[in-house]
PDB file of N, CA and C in Angstrom:
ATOM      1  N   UNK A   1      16.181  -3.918 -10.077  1.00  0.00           N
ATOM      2  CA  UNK A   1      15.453  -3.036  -9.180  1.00  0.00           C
ATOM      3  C   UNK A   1      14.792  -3.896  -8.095  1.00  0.00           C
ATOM      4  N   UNK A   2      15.163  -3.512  -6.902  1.00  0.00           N
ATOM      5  CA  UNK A   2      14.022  -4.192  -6.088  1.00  0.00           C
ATOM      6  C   UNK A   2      12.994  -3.389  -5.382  1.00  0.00           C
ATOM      7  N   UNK A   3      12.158  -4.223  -4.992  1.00  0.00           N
ATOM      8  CA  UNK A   3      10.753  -3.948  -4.451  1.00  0.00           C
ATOM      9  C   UNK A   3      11.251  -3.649  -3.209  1.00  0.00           C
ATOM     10  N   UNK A   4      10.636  -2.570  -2.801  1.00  0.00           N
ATOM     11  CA  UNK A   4      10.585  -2.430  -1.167  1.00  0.00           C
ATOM     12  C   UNK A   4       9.790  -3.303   0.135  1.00  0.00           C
ATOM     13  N   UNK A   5      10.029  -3.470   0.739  1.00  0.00           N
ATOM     14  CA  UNK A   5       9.624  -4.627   1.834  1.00  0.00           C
ATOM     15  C   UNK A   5       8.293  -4.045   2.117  1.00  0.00           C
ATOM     16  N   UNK A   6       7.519  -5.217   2.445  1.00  0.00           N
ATOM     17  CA  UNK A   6       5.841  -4.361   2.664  1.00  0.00           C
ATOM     18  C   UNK A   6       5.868  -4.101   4.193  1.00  0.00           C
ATOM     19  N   UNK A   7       4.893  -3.540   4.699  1.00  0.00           N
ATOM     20  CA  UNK A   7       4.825  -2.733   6.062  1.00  0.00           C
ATOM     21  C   UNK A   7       3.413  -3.466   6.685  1.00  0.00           C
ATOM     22  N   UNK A   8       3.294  -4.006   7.407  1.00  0.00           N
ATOM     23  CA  UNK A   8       2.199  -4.478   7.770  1.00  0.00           C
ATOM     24  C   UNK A   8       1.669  -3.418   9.245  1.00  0.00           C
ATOM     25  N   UNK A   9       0.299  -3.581   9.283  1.00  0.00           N
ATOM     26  CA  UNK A   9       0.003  -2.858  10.711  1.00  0.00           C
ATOM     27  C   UNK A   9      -1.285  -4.054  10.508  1.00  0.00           C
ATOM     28  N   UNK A  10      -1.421  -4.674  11.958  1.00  0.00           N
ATOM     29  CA  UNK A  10      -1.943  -5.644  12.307  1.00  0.00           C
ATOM     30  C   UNK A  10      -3.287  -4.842  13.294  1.00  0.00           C
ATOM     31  N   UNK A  11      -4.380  -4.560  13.047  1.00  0.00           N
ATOM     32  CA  UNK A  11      -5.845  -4.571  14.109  1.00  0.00           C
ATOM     33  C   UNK A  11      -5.918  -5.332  15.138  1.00  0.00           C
ATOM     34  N   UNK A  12      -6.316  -4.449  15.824  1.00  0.00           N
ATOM     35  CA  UNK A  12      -6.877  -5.598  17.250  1.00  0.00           C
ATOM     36  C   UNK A  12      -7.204  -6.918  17.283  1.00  0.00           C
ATOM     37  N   UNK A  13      -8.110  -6.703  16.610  1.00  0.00           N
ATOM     38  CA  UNK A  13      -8.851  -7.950  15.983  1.00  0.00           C
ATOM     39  C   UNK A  13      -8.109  -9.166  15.747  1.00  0.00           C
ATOM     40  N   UNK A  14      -6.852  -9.070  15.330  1.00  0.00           N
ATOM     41  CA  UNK A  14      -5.893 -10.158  15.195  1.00  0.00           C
ATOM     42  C   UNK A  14      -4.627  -9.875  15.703  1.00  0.00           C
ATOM     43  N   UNK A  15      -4.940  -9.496  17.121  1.00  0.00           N
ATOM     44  CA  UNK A  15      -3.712  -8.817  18.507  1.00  0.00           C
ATOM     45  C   UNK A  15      -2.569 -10.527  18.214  1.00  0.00           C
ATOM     46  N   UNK A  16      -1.563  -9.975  18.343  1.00  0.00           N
ATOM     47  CA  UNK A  16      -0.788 -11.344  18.440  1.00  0.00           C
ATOM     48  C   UNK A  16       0.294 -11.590  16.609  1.00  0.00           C
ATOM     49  N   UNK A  17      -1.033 -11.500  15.944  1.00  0.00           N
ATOM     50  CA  UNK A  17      -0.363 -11.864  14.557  1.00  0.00           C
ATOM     51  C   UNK A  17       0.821 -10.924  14.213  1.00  0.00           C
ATOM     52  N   UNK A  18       1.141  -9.473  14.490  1.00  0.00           N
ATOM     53  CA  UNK A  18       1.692  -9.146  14.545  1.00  0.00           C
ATOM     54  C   UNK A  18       3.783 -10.280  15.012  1.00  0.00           C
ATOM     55  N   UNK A  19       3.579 -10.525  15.610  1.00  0.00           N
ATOM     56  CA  UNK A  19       4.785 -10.833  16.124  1.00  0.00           C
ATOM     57  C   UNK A  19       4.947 -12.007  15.190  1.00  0.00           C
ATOM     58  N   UNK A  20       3.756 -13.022  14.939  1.00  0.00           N
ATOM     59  CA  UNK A  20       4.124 -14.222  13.980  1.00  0.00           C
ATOM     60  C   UNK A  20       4.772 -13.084  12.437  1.00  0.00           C
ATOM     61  N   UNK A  21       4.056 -12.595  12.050  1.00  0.00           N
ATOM     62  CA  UNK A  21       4.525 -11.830  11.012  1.00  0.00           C
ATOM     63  C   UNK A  21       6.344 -11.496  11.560  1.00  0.00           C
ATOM     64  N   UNK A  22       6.624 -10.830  12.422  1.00  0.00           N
ATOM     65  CA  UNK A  22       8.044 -10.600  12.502  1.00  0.00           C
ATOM     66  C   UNK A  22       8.874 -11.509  12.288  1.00  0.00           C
ATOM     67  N   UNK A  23       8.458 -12.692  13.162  1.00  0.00           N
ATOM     68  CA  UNK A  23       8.905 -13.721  13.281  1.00  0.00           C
ATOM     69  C   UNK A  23       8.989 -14.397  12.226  1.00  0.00           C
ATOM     70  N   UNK A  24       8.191 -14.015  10.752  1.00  0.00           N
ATOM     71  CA  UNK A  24       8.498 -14.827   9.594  1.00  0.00           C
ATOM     72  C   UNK A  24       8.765 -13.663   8.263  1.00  0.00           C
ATOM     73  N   UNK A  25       9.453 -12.635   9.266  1.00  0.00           N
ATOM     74  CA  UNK A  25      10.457 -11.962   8.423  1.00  0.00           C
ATOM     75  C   UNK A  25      10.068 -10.452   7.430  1.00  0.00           C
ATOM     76  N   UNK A  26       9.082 -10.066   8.472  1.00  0.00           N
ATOM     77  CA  UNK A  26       7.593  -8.742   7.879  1.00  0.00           C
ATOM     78  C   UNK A  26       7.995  -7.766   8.817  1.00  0.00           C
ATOM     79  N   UNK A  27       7.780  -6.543   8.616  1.00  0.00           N
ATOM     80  CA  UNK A  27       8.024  -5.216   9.456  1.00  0.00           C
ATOM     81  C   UNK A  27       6.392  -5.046   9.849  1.00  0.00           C
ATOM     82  N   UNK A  28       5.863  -5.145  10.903  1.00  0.00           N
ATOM     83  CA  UNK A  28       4.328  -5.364  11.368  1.00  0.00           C
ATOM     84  C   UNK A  28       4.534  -4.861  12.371  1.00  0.00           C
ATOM     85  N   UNK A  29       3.767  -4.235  12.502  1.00  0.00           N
ATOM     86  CA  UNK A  29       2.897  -2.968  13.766  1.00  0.00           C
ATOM     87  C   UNK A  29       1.998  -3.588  14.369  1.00  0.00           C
ATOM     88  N   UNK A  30       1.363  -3.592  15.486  1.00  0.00           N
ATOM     89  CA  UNK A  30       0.482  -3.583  15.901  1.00  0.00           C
ATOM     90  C   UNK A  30      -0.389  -2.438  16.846  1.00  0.00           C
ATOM     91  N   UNK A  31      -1.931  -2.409  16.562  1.00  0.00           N
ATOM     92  CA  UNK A  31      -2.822  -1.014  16.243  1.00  0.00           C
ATOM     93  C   UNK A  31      -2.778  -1.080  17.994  1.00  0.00           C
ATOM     94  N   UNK A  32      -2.882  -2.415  18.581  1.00  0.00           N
ATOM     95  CA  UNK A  32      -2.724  -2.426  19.889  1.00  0.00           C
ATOM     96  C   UNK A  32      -2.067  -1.763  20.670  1.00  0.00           C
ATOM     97  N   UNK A  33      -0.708  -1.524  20.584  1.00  0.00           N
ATOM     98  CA  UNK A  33       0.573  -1.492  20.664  1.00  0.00           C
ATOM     99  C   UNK A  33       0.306   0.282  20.824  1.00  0.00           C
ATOM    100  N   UNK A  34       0.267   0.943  19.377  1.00  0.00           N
ATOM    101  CA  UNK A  34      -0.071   1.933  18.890  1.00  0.00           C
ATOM    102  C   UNK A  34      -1.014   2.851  19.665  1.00  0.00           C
ATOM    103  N   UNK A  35      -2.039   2.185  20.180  1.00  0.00           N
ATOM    104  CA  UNK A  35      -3.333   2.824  21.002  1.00  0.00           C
ATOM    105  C   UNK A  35      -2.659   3.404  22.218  1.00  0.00           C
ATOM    106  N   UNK A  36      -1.893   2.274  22.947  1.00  0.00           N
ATOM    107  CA  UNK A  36      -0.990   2.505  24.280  1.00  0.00           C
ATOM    108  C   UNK A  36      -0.441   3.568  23.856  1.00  0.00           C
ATOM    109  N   UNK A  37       0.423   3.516  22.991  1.00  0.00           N
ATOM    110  CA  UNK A  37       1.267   4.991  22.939  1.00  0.00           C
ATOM    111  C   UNK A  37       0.585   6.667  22.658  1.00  0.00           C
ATOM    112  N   UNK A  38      -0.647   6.244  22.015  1.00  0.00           N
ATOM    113  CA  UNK A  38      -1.216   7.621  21.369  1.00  0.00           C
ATOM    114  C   UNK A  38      -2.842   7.479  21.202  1.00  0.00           C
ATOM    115  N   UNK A  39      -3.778   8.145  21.686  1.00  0.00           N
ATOM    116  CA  UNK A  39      -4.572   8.210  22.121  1.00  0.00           C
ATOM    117  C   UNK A  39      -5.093   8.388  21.206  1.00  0.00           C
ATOM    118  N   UNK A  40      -5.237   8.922  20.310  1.00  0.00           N
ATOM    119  CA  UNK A  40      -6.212   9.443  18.849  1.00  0.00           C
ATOM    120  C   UNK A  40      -5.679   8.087  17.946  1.00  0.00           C
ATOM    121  N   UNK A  41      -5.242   7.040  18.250  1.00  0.00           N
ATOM    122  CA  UNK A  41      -5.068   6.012  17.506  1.00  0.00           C
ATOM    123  C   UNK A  41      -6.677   5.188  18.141  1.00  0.00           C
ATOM    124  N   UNK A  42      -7.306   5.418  18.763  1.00  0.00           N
ATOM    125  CA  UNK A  42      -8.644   4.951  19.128  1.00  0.00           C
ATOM    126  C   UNK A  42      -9.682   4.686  18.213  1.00  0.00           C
ATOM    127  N   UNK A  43      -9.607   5.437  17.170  1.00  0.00           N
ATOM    128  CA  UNK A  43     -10.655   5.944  16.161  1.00  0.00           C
ATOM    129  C   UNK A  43      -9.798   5.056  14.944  1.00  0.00           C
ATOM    130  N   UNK A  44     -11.108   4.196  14.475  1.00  0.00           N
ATOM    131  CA  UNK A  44     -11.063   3.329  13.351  1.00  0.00           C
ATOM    132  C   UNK A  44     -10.089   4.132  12.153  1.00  0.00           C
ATOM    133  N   UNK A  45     -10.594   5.547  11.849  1.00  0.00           N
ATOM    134  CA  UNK A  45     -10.433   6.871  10.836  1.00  0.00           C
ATOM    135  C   UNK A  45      -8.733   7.124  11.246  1.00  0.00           C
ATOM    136  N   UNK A  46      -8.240   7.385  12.303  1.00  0.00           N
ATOM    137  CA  UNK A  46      -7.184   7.042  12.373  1.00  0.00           C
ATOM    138  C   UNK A  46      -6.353   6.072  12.194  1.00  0.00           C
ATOM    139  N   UNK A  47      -6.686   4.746  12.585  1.00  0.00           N
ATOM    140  CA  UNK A  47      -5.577   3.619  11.910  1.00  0.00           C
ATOM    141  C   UNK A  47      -5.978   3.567  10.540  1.00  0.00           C
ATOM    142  N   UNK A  48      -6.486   4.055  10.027  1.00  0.00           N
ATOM    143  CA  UNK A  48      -6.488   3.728   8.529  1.00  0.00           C
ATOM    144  C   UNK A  48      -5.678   4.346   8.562  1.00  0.00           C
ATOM    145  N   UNK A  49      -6.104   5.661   8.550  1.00  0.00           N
ATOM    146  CA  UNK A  49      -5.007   7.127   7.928  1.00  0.00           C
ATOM    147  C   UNK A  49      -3.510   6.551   8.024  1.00  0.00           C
ATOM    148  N   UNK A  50      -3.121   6.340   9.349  1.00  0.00           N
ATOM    149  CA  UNK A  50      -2.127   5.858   9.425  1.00  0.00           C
ATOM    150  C   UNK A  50      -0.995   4.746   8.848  1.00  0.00           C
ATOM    151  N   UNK A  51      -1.902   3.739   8.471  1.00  0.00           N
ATOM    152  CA  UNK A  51      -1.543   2.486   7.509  1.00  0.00           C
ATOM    153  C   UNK A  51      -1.483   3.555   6.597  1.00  0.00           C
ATOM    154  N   UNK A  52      -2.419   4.320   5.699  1.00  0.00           N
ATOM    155  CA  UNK A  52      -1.896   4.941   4.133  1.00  0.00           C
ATOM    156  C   UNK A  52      -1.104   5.787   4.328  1.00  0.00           C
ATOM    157  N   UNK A  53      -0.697   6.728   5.766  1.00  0.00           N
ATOM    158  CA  UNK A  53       0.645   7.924   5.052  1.00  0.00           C
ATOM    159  C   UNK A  53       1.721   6.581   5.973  1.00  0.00           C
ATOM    160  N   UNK A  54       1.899   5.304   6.339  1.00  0.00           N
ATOM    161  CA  UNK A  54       3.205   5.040   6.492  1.00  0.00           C
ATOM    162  C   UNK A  54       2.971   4.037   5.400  1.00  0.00           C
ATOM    163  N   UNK A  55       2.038   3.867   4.358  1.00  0.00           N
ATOM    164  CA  UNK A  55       2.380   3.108   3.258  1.00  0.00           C
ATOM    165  C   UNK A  55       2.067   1.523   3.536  1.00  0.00           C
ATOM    166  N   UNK A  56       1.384   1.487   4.653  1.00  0.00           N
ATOM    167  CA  UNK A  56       1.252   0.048   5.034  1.00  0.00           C
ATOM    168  C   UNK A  56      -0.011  -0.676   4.833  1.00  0.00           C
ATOM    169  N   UNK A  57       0.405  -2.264   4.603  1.00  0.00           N
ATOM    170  CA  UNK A  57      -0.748  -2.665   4.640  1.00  0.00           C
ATOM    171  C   UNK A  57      -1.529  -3.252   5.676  1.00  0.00           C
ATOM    172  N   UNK A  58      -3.168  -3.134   6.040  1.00  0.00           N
ATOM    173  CA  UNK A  58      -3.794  -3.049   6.778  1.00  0.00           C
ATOM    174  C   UNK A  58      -4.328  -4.750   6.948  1.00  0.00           C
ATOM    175  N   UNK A  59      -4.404  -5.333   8.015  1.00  0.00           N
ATOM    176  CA  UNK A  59      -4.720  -6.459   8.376  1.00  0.00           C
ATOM    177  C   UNK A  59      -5.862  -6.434   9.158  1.00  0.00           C
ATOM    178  N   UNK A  60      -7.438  -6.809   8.679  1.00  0.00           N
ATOM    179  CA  UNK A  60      -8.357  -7.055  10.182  1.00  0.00           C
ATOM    180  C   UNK A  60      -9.399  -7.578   9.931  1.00  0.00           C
ATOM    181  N   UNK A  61     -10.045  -7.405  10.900  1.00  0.00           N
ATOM    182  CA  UNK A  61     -11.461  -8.902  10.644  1.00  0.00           C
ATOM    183  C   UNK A  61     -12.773  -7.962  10.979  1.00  0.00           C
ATOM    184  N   UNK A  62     -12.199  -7.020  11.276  1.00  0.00           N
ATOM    185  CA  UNK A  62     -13.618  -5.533  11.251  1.00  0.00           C
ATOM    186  C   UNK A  62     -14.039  -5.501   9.886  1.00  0.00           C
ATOM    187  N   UNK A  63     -15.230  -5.555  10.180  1.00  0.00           N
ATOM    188  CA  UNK A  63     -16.020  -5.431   8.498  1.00  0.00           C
ATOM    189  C   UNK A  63     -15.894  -3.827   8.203  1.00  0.00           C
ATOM    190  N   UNK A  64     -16.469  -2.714   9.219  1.00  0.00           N
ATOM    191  CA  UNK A  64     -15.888  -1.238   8.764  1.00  0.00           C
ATOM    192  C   UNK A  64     -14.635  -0.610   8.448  1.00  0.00           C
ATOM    193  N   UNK A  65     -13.819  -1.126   9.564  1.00  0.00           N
ATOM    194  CA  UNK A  65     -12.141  -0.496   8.439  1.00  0.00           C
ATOM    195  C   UNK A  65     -11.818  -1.166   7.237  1.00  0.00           C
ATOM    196  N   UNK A  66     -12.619  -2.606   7.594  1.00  0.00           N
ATOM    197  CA  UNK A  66     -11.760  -3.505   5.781  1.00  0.00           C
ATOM    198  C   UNK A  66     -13.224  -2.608   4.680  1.00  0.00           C
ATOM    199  N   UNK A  67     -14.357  -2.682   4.583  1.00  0.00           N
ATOM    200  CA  UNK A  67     -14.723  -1.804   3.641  1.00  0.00           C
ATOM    201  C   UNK A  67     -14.393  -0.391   3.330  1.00  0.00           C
ATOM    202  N   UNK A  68     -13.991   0.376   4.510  1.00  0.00           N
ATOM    203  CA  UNK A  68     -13.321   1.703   4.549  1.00  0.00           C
ATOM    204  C   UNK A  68     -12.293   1.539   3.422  1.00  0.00           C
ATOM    205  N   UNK A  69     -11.106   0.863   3.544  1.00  0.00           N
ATOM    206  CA  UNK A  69      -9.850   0.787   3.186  1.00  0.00           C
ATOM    207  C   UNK A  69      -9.833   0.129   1.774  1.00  0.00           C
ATOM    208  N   UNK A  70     -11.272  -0.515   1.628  1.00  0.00           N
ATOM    209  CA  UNK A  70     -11.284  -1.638   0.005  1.00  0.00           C
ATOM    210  C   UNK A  70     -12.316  -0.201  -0.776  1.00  0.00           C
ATOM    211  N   UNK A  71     -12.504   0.679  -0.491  1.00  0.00           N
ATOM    212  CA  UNK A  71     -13.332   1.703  -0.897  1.00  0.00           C
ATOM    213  C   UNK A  71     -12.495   2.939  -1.085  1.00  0.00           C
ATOM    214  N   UNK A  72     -11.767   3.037  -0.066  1.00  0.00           N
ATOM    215  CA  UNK A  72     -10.861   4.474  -0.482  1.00  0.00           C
ATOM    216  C   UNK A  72      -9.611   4.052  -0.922  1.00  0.00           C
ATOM    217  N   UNK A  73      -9.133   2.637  -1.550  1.00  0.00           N
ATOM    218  CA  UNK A  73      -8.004   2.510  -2.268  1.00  0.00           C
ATOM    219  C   UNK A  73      -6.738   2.330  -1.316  1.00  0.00           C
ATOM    220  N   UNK A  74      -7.067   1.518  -0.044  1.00  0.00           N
ATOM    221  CA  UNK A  74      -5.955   1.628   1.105  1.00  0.00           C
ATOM    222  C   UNK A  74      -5.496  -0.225   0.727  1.00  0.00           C
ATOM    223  N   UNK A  75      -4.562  -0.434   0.778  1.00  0.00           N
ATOM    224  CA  UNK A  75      -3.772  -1.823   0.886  1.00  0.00           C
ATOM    225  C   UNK A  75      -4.503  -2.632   2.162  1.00  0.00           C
ATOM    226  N   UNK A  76      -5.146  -3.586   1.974  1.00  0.00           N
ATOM    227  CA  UNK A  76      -5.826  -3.728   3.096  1.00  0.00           C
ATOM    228  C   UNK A  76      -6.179  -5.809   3.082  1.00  0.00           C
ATOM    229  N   UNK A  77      -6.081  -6.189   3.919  1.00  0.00           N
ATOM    230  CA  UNK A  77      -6.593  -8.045   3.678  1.00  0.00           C
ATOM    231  C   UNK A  77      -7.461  -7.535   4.826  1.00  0.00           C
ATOM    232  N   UNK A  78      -8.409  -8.048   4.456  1.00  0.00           N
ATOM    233  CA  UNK A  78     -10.035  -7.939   4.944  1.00  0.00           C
ATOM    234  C   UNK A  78     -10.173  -9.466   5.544  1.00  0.00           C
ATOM    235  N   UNK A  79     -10.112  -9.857   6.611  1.00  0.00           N
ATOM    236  CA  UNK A  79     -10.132 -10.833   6.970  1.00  0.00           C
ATOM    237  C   UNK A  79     -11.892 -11.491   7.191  1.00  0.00           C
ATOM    238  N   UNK A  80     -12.479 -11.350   5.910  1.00  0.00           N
ATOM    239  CA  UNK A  80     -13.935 -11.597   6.055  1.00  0.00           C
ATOM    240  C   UNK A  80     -14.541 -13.135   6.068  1.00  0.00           C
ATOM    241  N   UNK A  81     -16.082 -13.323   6.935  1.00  0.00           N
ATOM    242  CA  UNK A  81     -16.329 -14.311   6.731  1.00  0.00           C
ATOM    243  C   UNK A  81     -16.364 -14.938   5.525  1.00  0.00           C
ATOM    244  N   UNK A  82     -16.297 -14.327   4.513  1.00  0.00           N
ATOM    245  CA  UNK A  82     -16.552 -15.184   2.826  1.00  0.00           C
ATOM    246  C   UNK A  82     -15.553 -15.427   2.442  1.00  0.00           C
ATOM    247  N   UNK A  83     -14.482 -14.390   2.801  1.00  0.00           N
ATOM    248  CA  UNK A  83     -12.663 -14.955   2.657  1.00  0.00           C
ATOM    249  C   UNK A  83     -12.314 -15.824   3.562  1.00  0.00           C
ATOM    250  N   UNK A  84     -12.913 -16.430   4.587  1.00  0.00           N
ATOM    251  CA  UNK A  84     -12.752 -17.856   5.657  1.00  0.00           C
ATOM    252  C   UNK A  84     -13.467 -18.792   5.218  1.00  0.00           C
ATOM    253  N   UNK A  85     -14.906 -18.805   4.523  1.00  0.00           N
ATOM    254  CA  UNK A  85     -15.622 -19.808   3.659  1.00  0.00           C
ATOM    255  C   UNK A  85     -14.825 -20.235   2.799  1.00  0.00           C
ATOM    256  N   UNK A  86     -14.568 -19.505   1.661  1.00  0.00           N
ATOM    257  CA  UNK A  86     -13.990 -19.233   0.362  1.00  0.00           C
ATOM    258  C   UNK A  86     -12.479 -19.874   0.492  1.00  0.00           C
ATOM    259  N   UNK A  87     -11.667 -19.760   1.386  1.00  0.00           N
ATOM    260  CA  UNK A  87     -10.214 -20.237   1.450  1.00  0.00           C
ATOM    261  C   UNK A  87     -10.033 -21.118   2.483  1.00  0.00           C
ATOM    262  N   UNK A  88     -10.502 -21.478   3.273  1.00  0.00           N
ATOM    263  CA  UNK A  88     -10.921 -22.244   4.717  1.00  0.00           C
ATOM    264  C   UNK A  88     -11.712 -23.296   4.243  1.00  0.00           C
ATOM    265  N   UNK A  89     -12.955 -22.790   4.744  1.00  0.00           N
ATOM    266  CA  UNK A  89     -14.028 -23.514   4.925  1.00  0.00           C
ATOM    267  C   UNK A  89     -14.158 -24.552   3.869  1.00  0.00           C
ATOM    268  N   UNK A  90     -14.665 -24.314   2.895  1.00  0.00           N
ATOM    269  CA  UNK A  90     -14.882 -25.305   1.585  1.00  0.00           C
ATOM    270  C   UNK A  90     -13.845 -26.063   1.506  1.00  0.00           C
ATOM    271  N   UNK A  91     -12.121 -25.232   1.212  1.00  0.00           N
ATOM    272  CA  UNK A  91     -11.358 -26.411   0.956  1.00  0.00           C
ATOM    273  C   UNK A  91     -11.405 -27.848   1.663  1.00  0.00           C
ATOM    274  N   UNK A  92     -11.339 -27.269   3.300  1.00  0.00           N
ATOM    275  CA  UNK A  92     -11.535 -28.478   3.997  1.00  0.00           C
ATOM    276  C   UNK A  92     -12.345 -29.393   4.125  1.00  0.00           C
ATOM    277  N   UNK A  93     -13.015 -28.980   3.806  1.00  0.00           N
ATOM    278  CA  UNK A  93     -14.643 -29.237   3.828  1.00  0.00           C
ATOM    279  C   UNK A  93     -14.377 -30.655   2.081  1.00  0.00           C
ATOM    280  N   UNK A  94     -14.059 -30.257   1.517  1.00  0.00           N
ATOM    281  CA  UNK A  94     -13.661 -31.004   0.344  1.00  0.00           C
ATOM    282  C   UNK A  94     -12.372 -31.964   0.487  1.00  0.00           C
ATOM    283  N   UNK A  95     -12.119 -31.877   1.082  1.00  0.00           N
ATOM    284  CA  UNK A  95     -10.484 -32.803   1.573  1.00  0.00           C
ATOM    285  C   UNK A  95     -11.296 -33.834   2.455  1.00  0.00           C
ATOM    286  N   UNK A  96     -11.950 -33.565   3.490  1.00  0.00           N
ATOM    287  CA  UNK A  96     -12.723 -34.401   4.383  1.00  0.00           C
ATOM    288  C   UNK A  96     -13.610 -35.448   3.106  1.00  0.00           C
ATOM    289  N   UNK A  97     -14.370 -35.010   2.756  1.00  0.00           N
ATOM    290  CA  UNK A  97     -15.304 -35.245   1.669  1.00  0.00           C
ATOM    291  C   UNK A  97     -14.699 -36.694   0.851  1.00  0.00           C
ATOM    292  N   UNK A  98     -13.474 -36.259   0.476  1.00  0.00           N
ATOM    293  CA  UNK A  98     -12.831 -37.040  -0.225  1.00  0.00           C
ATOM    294  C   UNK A  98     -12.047 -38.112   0.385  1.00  0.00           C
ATOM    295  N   UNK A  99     -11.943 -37.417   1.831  1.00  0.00           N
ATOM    296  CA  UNK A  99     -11.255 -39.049   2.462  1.00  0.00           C
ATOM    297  C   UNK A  99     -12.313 -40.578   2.780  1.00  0.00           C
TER     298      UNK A  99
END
């Protein structure tokens, strides 16, 4: 059985990542992109909605759609400062340390 390919939709917030994602082989949207075409894509409440009825997962560095989406059960990477401490920051921070 295989897994179905994941669906990414990329936030403003990280305008651009979208295409690296294609480029390394991801079906990714961007909310940017999206706004141009349709006007009620403006509203935070809408790109969520949208990521959950096309099944996708949500990419952004907004603290309100990533708690929205980690609260109502939406597929979501929360691009937060404690997830940039936490996976970033410290490691390097410890590699330096050690040289």
């Amino acid at each position: 059985m295989s897994s179905k390919p994941l669906k990414i939709l990329v936030d403003e917030t990280s305008d651009g990542l979208d295409i690296k994602l294609q480029n390394a082989g991801y079906y990714a949207e961007s909310v940017k992109k999206l706004r141009n075409k349709n006007e009620k894509m403006g509203h935070d409440y809408n790109v969520i909605q949208y990521a959950k009825e096309n099944d996708m997962v949500f990419i952004t560095k907004d603290k309100e759609p990533g708690k929205a989406c980690k609260a109502n059960g939406i597929a979501c990477i929360w691009i937060s400062d404690d997830l940039v401490f936490e996976k970033i920051i410290l490691p390097e921070l410890a590699k330096l340390k050690n040289n």
